[in-house]
Structure formats: structure tokens, C-alpha cells
N, C-alpha and C. Protein backbone atom coordinates (compact mmCIF):
# COMPACT_ATOMS: atom_id res chain seq x y z
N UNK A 1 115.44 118.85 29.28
CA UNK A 1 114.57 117.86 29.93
C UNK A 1 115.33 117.19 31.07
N UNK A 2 114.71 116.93 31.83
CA UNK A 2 115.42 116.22 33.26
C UNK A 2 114.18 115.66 33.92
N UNK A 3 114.68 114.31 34.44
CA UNK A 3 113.76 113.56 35.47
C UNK A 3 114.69 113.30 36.91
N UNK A 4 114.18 113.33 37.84
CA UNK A 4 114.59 112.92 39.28
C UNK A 4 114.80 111.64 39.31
N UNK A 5 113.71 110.67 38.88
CA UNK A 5 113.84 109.19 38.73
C UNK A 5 115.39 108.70 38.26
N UNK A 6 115.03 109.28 36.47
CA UNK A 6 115.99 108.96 35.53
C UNK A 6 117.44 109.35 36.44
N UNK A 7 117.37 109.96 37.45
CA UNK A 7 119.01 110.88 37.69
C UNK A 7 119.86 110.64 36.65
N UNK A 8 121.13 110.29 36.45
CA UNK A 8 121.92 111.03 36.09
C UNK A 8 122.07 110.02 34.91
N UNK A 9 121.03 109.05 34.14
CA UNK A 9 121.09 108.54 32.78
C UNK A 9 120.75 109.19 32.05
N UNK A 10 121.46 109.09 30.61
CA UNK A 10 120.99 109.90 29.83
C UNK A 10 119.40 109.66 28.95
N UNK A 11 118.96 110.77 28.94
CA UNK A 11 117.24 110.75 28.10
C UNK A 11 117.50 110.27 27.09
N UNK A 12 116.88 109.10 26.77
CA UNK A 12 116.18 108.94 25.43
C UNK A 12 116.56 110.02 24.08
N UNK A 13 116.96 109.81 22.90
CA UNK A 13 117.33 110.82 22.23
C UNK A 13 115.46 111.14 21.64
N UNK A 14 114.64 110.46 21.38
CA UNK A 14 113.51 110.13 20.80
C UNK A 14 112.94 110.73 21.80
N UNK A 15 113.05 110.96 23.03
CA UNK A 15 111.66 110.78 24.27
C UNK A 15 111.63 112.99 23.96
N UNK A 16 110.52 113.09 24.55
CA UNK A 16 110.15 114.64 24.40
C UNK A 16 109.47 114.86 25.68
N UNK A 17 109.01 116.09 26.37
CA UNK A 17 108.77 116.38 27.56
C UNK A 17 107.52 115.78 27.78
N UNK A 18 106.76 115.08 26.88
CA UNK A 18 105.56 114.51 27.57
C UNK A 18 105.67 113.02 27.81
N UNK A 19 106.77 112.47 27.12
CA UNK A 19 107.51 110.98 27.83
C UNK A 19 108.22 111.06 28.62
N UNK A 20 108.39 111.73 29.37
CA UNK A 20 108.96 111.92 30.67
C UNK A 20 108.21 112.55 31.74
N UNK A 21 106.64 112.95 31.36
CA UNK A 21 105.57 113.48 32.43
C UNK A 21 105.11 111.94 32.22
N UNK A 22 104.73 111.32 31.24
CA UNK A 22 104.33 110.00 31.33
C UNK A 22 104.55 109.22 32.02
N UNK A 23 106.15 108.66 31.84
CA UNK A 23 106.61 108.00 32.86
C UNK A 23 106.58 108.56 34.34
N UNK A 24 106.49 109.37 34.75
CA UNK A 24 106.99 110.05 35.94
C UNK A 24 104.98 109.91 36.46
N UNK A 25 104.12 109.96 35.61
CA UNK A 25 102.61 109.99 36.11
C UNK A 25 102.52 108.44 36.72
N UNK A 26 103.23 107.74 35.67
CA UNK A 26 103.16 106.16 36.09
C UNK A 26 104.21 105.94 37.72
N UNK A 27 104.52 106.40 37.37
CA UNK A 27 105.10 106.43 39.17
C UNK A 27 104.67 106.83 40.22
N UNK A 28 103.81 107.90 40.05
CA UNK A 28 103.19 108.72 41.26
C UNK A 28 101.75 107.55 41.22
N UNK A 29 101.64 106.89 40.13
CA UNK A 29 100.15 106.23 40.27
C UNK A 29 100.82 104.65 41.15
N UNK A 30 102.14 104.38 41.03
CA UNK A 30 102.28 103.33 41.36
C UNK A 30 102.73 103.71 42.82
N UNK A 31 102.89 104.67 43.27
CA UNK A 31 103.20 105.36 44.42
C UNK A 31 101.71 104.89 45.47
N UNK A 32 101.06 105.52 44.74
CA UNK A 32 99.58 105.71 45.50
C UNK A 32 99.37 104.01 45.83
N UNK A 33 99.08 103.47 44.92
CA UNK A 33 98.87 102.18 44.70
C UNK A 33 99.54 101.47 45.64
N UNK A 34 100.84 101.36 45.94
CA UNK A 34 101.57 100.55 46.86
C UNK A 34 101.84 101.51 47.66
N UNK A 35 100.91 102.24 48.27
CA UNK A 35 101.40 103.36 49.31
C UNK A 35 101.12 102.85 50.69
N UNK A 36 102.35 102.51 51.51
CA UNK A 36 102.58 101.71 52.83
C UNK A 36 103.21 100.30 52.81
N UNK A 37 103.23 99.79 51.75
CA UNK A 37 103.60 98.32 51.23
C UNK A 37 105.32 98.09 51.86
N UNK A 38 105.44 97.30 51.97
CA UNK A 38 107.32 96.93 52.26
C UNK A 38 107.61 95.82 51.46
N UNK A 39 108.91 95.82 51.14
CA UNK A 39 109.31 94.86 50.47
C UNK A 39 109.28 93.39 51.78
N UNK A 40 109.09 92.28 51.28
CA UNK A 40 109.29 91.32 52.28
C UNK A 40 110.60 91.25 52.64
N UNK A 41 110.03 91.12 54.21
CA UNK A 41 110.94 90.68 55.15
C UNK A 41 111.84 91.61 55.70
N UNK A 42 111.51 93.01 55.18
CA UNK A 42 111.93 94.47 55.46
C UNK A 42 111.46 95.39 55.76
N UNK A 43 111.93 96.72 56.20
CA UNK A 43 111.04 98.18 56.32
C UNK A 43 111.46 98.47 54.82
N UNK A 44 112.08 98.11 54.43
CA UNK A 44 112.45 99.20 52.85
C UNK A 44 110.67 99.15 51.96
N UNK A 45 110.07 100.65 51.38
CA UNK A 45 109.04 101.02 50.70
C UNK A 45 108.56 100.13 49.56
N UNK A 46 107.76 99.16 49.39
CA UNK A 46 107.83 98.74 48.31
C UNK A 46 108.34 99.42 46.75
N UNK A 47 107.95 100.59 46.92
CA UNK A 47 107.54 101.43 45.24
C UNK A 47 108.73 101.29 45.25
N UNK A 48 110.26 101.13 45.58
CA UNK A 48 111.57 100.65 45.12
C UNK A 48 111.71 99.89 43.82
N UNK A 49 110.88 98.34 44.88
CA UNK A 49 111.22 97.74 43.64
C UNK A 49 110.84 98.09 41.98
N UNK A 50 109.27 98.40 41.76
CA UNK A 50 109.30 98.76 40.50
C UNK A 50 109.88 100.19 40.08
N UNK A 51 110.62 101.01 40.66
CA UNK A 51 110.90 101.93 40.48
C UNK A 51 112.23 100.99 39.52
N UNK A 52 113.05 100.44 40.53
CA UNK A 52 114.66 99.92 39.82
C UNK A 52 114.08 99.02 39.03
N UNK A 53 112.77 97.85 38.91
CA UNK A 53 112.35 97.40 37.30
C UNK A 53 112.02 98.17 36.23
N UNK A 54 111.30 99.72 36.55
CA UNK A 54 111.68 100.39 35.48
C UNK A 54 113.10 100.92 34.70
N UNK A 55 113.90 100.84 35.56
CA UNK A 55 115.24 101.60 35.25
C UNK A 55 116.10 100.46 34.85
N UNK A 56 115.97 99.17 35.45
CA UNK A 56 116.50 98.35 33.87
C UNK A 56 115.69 98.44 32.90
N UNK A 57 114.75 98.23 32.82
CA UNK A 57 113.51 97.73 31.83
C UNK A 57 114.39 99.38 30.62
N UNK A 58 114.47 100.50 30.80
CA UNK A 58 114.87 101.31 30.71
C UNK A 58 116.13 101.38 29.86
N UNK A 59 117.46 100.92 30.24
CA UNK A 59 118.45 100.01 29.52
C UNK A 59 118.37 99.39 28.52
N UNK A 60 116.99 98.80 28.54
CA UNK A 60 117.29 97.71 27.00
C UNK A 60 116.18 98.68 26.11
N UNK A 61 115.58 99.29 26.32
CA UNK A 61 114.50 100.21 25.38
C UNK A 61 114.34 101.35 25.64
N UNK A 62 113.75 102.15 24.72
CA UNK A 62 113.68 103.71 24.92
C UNK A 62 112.16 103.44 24.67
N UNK A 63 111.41 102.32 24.82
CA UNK A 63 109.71 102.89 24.17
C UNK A 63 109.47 102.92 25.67
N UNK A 64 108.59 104.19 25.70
CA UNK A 64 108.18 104.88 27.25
C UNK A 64 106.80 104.05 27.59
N UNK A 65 105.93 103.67 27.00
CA UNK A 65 105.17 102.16 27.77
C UNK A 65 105.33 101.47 28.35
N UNK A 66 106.68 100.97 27.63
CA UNK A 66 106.99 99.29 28.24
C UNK A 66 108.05 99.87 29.60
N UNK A 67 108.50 101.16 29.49
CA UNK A 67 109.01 101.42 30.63
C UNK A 67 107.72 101.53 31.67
N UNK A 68 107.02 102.42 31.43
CA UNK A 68 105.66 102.98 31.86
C UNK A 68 104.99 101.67 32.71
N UNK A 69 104.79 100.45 32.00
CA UNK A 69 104.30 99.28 32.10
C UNK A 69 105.16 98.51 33.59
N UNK A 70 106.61 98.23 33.33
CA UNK A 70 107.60 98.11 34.53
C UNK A 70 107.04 98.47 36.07
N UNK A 71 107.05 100.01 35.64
CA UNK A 71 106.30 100.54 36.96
C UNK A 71 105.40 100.34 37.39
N UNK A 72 104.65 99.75 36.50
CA UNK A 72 102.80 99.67 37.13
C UNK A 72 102.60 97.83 37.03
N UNK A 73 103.72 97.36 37.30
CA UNK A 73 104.08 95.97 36.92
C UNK A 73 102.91 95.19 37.82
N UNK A 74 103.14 95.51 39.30
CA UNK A 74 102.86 94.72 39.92
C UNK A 74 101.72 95.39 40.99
N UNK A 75 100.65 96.47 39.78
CA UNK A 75 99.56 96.61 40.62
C UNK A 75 98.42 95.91 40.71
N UNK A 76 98.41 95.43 39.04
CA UNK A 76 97.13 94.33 39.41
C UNK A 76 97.31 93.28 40.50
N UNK A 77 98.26 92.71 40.10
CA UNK A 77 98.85 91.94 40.83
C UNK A 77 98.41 91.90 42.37
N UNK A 78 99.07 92.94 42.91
CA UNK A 78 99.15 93.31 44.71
C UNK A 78 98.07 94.31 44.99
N UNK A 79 97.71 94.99 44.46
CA UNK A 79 96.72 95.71 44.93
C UNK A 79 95.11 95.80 44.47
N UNK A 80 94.63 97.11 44.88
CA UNK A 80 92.94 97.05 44.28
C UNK A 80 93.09 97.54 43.24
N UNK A 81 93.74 98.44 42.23
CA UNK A 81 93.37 98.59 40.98
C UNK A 81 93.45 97.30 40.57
N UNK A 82 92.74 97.16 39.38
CA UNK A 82 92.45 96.41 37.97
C UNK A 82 92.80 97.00 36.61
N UNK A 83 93.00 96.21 35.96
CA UNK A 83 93.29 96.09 34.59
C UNK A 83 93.09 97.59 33.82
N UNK A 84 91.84 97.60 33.85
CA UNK A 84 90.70 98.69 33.53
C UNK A 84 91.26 100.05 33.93
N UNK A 85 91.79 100.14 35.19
CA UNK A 85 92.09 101.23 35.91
C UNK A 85 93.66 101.67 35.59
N UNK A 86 94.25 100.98 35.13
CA UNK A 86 95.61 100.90 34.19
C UNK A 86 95.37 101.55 32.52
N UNK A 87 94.13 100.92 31.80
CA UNK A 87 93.57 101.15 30.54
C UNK A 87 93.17 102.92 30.61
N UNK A 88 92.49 103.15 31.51
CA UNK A 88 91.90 104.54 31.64
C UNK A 88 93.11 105.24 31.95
N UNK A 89 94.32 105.29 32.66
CA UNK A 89 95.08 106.14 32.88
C UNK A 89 96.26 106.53 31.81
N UNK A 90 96.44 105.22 30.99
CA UNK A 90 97.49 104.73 30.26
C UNK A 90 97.95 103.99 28.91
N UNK A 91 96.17 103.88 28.97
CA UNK A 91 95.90 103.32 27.39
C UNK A 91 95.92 101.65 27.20
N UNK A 92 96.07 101.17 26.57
CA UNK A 92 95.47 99.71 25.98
C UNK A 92 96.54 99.21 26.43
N UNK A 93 97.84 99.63 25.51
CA UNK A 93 98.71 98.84 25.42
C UNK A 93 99.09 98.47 26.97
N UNK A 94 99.23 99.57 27.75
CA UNK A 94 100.09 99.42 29.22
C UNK A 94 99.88 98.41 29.94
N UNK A 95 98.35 98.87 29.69
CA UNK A 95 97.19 97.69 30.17
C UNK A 95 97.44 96.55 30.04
N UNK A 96 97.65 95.82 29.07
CA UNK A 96 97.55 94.72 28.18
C UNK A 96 99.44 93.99 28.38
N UNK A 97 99.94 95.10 28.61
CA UNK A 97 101.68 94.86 29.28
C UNK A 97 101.74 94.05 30.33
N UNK A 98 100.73 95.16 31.64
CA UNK A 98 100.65 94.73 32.95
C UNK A 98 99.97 93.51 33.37
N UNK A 99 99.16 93.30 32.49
CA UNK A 99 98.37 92.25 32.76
C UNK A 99 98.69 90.93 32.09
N UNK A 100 99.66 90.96 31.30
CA UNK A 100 100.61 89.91 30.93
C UNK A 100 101.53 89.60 31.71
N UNK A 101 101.88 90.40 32.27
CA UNK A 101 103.36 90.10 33.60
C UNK A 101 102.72 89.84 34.89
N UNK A 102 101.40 89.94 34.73
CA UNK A 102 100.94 89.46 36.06
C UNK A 102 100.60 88.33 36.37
N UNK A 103 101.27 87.96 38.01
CA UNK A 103 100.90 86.36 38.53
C UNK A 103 99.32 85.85 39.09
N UNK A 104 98.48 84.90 38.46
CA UNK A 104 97.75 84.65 39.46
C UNK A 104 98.06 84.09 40.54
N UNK A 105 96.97 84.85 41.82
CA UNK A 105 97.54 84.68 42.92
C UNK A 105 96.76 83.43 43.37
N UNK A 106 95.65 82.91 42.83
CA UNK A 106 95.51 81.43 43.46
C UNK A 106 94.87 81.82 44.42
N UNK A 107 94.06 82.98 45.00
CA UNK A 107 94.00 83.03 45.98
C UNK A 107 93.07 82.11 46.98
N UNK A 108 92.56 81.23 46.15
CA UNK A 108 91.48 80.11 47.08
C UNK A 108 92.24 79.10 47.65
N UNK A 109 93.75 79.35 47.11
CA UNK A 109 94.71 78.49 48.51
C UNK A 109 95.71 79.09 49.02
N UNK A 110 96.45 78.39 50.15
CA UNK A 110 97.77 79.69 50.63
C UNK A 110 98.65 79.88 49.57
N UNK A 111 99.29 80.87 49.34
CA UNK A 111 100.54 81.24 48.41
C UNK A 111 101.79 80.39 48.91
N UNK A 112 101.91 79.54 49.86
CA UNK A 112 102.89 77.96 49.77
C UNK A 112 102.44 77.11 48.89
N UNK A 113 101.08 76.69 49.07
CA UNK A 113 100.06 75.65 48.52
C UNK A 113 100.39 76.08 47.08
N UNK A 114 100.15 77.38 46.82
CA UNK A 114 100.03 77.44 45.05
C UNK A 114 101.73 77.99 44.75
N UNK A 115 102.89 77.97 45.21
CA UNK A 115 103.62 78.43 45.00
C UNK A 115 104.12 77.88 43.50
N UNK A 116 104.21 76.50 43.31
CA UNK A 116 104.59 75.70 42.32
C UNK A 116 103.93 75.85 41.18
N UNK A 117 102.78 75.91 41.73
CA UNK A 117 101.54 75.94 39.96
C UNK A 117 101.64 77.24 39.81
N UNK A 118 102.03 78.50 40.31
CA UNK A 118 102.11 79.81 40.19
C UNK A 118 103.53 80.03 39.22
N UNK A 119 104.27 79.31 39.76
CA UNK A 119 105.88 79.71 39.22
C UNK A 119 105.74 79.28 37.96
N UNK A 120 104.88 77.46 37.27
CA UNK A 120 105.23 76.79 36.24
C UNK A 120 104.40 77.49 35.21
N UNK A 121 103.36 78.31 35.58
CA UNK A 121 102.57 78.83 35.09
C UNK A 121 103.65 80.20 34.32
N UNK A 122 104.04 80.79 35.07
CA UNK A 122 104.69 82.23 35.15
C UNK A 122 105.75 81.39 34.15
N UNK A 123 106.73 80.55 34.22
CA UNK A 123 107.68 79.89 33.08
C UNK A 123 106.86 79.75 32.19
N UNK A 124 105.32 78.55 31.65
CA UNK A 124 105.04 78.25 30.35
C UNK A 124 104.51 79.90 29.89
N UNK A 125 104.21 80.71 30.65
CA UNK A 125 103.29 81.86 29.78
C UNK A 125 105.34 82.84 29.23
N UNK A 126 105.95 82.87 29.79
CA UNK A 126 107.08 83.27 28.92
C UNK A 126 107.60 82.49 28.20
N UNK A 127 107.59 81.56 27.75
CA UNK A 127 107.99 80.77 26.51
C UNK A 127 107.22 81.28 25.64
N UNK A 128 106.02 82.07 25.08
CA UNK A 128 105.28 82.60 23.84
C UNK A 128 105.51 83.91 24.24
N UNK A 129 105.81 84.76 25.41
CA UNK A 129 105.05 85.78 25.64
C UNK A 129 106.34 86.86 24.93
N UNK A 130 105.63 87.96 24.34
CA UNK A 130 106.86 88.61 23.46
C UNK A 130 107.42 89.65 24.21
N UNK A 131 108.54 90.19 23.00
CA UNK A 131 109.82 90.32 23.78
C UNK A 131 109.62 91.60 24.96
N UNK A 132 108.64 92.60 24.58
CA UNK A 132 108.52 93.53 25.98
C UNK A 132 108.15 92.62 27.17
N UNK A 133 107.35 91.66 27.16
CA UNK A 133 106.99 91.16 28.41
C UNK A 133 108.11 90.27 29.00
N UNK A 134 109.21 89.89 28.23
CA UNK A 134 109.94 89.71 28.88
C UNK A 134 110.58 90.31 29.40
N UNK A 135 111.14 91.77 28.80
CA UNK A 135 111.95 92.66 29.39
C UNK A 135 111.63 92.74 30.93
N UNK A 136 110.34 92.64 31.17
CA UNK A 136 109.31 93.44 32.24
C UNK A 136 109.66 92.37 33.07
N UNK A 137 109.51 91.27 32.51
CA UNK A 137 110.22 90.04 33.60
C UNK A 137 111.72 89.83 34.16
N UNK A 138 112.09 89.89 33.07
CA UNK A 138 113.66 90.15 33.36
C UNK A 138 113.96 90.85 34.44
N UNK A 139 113.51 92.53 34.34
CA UNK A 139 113.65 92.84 34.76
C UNK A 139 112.95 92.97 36.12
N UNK A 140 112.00 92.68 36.69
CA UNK A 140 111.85 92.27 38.25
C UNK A 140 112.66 91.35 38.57
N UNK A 141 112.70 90.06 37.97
CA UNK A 141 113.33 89.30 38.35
C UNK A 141 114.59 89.23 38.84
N UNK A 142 115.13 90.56 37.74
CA UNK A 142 116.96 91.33 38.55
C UNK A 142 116.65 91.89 39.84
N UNK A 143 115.65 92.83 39.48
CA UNK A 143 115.84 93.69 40.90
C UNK A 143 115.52 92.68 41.73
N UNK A 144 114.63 91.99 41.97
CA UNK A 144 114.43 90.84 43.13
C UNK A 144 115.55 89.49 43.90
N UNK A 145 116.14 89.38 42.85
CA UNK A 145 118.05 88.82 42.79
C UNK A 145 118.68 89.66 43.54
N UNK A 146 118.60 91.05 43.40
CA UNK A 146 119.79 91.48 43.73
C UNK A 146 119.26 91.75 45.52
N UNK A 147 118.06 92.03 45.44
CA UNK A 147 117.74 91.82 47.26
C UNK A 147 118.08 90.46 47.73
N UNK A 148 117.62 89.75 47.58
CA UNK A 148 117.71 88.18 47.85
C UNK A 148 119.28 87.64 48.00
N UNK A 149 120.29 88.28 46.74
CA UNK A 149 122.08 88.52 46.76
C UNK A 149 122.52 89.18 48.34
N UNK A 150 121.88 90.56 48.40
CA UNK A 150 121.96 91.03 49.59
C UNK A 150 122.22 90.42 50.60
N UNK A 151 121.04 89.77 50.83
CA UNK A 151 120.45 88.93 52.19
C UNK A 151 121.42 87.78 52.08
N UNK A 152 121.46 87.21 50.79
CA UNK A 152 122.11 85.96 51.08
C UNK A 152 123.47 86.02 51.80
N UNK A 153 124.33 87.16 51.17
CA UNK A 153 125.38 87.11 52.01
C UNK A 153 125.41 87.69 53.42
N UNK A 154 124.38 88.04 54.20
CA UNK A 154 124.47 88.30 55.47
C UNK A 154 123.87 87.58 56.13
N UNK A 155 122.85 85.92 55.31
CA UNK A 155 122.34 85.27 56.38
C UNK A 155 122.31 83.86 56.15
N UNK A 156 123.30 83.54 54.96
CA UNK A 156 123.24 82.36 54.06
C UNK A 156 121.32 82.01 53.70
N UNK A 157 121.52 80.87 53.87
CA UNK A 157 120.25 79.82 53.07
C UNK A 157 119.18 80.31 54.26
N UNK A 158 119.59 81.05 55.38
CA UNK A 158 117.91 81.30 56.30
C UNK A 158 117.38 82.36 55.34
N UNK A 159 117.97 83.11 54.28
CA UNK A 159 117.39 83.91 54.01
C UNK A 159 116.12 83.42 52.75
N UNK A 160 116.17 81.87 52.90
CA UNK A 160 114.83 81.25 52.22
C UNK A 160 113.59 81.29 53.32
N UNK A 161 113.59 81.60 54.24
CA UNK A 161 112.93 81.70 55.32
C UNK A 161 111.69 82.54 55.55
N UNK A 162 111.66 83.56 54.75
CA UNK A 162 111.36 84.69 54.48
C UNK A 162 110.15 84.53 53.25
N UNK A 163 110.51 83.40 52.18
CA UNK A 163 109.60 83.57 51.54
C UNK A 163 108.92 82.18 51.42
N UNK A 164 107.36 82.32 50.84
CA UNK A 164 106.51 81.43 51.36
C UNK A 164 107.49 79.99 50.92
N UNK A 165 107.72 79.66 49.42
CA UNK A 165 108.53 78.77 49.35
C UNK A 165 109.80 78.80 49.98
N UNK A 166 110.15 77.42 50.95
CA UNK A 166 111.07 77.41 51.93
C UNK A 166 112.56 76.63 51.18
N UNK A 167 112.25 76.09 50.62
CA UNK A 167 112.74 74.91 49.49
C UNK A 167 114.32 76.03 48.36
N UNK A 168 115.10 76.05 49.08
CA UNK A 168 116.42 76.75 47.80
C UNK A 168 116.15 76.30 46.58
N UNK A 169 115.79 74.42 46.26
CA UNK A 169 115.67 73.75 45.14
C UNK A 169 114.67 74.05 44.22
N UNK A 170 113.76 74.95 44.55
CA UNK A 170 112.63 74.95 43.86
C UNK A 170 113.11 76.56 43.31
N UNK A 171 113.70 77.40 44.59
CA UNK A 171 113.82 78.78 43.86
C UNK A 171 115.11 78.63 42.87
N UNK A 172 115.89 77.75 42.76
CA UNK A 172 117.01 77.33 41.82
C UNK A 172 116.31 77.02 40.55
N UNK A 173 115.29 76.15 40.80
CA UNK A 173 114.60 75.87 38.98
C UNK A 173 113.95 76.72 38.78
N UNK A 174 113.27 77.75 39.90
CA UNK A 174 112.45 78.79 38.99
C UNK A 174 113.28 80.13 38.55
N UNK A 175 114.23 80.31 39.07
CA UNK A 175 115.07 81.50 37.88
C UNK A 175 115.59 80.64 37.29
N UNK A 176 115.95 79.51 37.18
CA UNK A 176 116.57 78.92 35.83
C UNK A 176 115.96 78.95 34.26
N UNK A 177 114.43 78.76 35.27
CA UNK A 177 113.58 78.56 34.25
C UNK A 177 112.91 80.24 33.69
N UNK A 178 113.28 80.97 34.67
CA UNK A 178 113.30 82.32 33.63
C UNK A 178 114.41 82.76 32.67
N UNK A 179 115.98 82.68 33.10
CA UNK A 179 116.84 82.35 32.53
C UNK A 179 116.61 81.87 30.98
N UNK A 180 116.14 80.88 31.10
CA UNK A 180 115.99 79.68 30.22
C UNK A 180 115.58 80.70 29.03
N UNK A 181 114.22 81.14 29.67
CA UNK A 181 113.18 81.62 28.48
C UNK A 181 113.08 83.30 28.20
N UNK A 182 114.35 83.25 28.93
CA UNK A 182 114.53 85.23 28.59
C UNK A 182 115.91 84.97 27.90
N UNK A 183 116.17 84.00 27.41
CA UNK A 183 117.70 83.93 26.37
C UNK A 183 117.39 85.25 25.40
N UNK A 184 116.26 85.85 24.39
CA UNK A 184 116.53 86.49 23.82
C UNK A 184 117.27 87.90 24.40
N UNK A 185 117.14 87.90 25.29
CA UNK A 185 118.09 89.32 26.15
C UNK A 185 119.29 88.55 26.77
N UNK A 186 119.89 87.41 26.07
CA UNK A 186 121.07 87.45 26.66
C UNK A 186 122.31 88.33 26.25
N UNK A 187 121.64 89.13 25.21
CA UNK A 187 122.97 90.09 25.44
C UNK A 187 122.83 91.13 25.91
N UNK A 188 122.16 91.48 26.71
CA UNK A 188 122.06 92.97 27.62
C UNK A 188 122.24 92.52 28.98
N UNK A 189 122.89 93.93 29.56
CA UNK A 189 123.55 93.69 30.69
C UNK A 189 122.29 93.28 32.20
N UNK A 190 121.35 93.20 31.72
CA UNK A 190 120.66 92.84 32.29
C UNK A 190 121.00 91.05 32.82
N UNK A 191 120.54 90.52 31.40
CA UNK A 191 120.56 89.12 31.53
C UNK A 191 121.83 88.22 32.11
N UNK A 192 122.80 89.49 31.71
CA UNK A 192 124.06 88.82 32.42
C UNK A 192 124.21 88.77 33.71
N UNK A 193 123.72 89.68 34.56
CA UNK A 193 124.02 90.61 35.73
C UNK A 193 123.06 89.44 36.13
N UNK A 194 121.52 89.47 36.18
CA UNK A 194 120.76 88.35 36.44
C UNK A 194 121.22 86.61 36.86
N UNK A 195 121.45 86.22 35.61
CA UNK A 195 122.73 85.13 35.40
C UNK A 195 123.74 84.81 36.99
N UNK A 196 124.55 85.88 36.75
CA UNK A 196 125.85 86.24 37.89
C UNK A 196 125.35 85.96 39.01
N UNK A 197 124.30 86.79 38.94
CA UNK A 197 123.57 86.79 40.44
C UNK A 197 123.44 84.91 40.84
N UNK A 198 122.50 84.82 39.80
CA UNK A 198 121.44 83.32 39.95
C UNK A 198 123.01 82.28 40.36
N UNK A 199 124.24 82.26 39.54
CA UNK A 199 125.23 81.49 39.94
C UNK A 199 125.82 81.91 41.27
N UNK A 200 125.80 82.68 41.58
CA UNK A 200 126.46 83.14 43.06
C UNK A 200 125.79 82.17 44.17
N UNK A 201 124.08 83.02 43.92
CA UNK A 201 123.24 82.29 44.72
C UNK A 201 123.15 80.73 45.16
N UNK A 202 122.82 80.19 43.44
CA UNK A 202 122.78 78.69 43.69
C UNK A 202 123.63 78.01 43.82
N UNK A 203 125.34 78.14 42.98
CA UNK A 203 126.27 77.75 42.63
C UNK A 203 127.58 78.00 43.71
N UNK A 204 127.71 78.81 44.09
CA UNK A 204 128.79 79.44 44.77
C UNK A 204 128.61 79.45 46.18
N UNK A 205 127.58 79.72 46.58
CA UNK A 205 126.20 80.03 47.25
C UNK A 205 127.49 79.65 48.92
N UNK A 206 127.77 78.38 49.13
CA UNK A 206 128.48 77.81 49.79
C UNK A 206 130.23 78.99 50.65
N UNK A 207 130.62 79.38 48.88
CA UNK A 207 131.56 79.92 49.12
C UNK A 207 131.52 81.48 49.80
N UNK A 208 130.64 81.57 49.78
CA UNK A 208 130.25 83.43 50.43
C UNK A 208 130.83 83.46 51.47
């Protein structure tokens, strides 16, 4: 068995050749889906990012859903599929994954305007929400650190500039406050790496 995605980690001892067409279907669907998208404030392809949230998400579990789910994290979310259109390709659960990790977007005001009630929202729903949906959080939330790490050291604090909230202080309490409520993965290298990041950023931030 071999995946292109997976490169050179090792498979799942459990996974069999149709969890690995699975995952790999959930990619080509999240392909389509964010097909032309960029990450902000860049040319880089969107489908990156959930590609590298699957591949931590990946690290802490071998169940091929909640990996499956990673990838298709942020279609309700950003694009025209729905819920439904996740359910039909992928079954209940995926469904029911994705649509737990997803932000409302508020859209009857600007995404500055709702930035705050969006974030406190996104903190109280992970304080209950169980432990795959955190993984799924966790893990965007790394890959999105480690761009933001990037930037920071080639443009200091302008690189808050970029996103609708302008405010460092506010993006300091809102990974804290994921931090906070993804403690049950503080022992995977995820949460640490996350962590590292978030202290560099907020803490160190100066010394770069």
C-alpha cells in the first residue's frame, strides 16, 4: 500500500487499501471544492492547508474519518458544498465531524465586526466538543501557526495586517484559549509544537 499524500509516513498498521482510496477521495473532493482558493495574503493553493491538517490530525490517530474529516474541514465553512454534500460522499459521521469544526461566518456583518463573537463562540463550543473535534482543531490551528510563525519572522507584528482582526491582543487570547481547551492532547507533538509556536509569537515575539 502507498499514498503520495501520506509520503514517506508509515501506514496505519489497521488501515487496508480502501482507507487509503478513502482518504485520498477526500482530498480530490477537497481539491475541487477549494479549487483556485489561496491561502491569505499569498499565492500559495489553499488545499495545503487542509492537506498538512490532515497529516497532523494523522499523528495522533489512525481512524481514517477523523483524518478524512481534517481534509474536508473547511468546506462547509468556505465554500458551496453543505453538510449534506459531505453526508452523501462520506457518510454521517464525516459529516457531523465537519460540521462541528465549522465557524459561523456571521455573514450579515463584516468578518472584523463578527471577528470576536466568532472566535468566543469557536472557544465555548470546544470546551464540550469531543476529543476528534478537537484533534481537527488542533490541528488547523498548527498548520495556521506555523504560516503566521513564517511571516512573523520576516515582517514582525505587520504581519497582523493581513488578517481581518488587526489587534495581536485579541489573536494572543484566541490561541490561548484554544490551548486552554485542547489540554487533552497535551501530550502529542502536536500540542507542543502548537504551544512553541503560540510562545514565540506572543512571548518572544520581540526577540526574533
Amino acid at each position: 500500500m502507498k499514498s503520495d499524500i501520506l509520503g514517506s509516513k508509515k501506514i496505519h498498521s489497521n488501515w487496508k487499501e480502501e482507507d487509503i482510496a478513502y482518504y485520498e477521495k477526500a482530498i480530490e473532493f477537497a481539491k475541487a471544492a477549494h479549487k483556485g482558493a489561496k491561502r491569505k495574503g499569498s499565492d500559495v493553493p489553499y488545499i495545503n492547508h487542509p492537506i498538512e491538517t490532515s497529516l497532523i490530525v494523522y499523528d495522533m490517530t489512525d481512524d481514517v474519518e477523523v483524518i478524512a474529516a481534517a481534509v474536508l474541514h473547511d468546506v462547509i465553512e468556505d465554500t458551496e458544498f453543505s453538510e449534506e454534500d459531505i453526508r452523501r460522499e462520506f457518510g454521517d459521521r464525516v459529516a457531523r465531524l465537519v460540521a462541528d469544526e465549522s465557524e459561523d461566518k456571521m455573514r450579515h456583518i463584516s468578518a472584523a465586526e463578527s471577528w470576536s463573537a466568532r472566535k468566543e463562540a469557536t472557544i465555548k463550543h470546544l470546551k464540550t466538543a469531543s476529543l476528534e473535534v478537537k484533534m481537527i482543531a488542533l490541528a488547523d490551528k498548527l498548520s495556521n501557526m506555523r504560516d503566521t510563525m513564517r511571516d512573523y519572522s520576516l515582517v514582525g507584528d505587520d504581519v497582523w495586517l493581513k488578517f481581518n482582526q488587526k489587534d495581536k491582543k485579541k489573536h494572543e487570547w484566541y490561541q490561548n484559549g484554544i490551548l486552554e481547551n485542547t489540554k487533552e492532547l497535551k501530550d502529542t507533538e502536536a500540542w507542543k509544537e502548537y504551544k512553541k509556536l503560540c510562545d514565540k509569537v506572543f512571548k518572544d515575539g520581540n526577540n526574533l
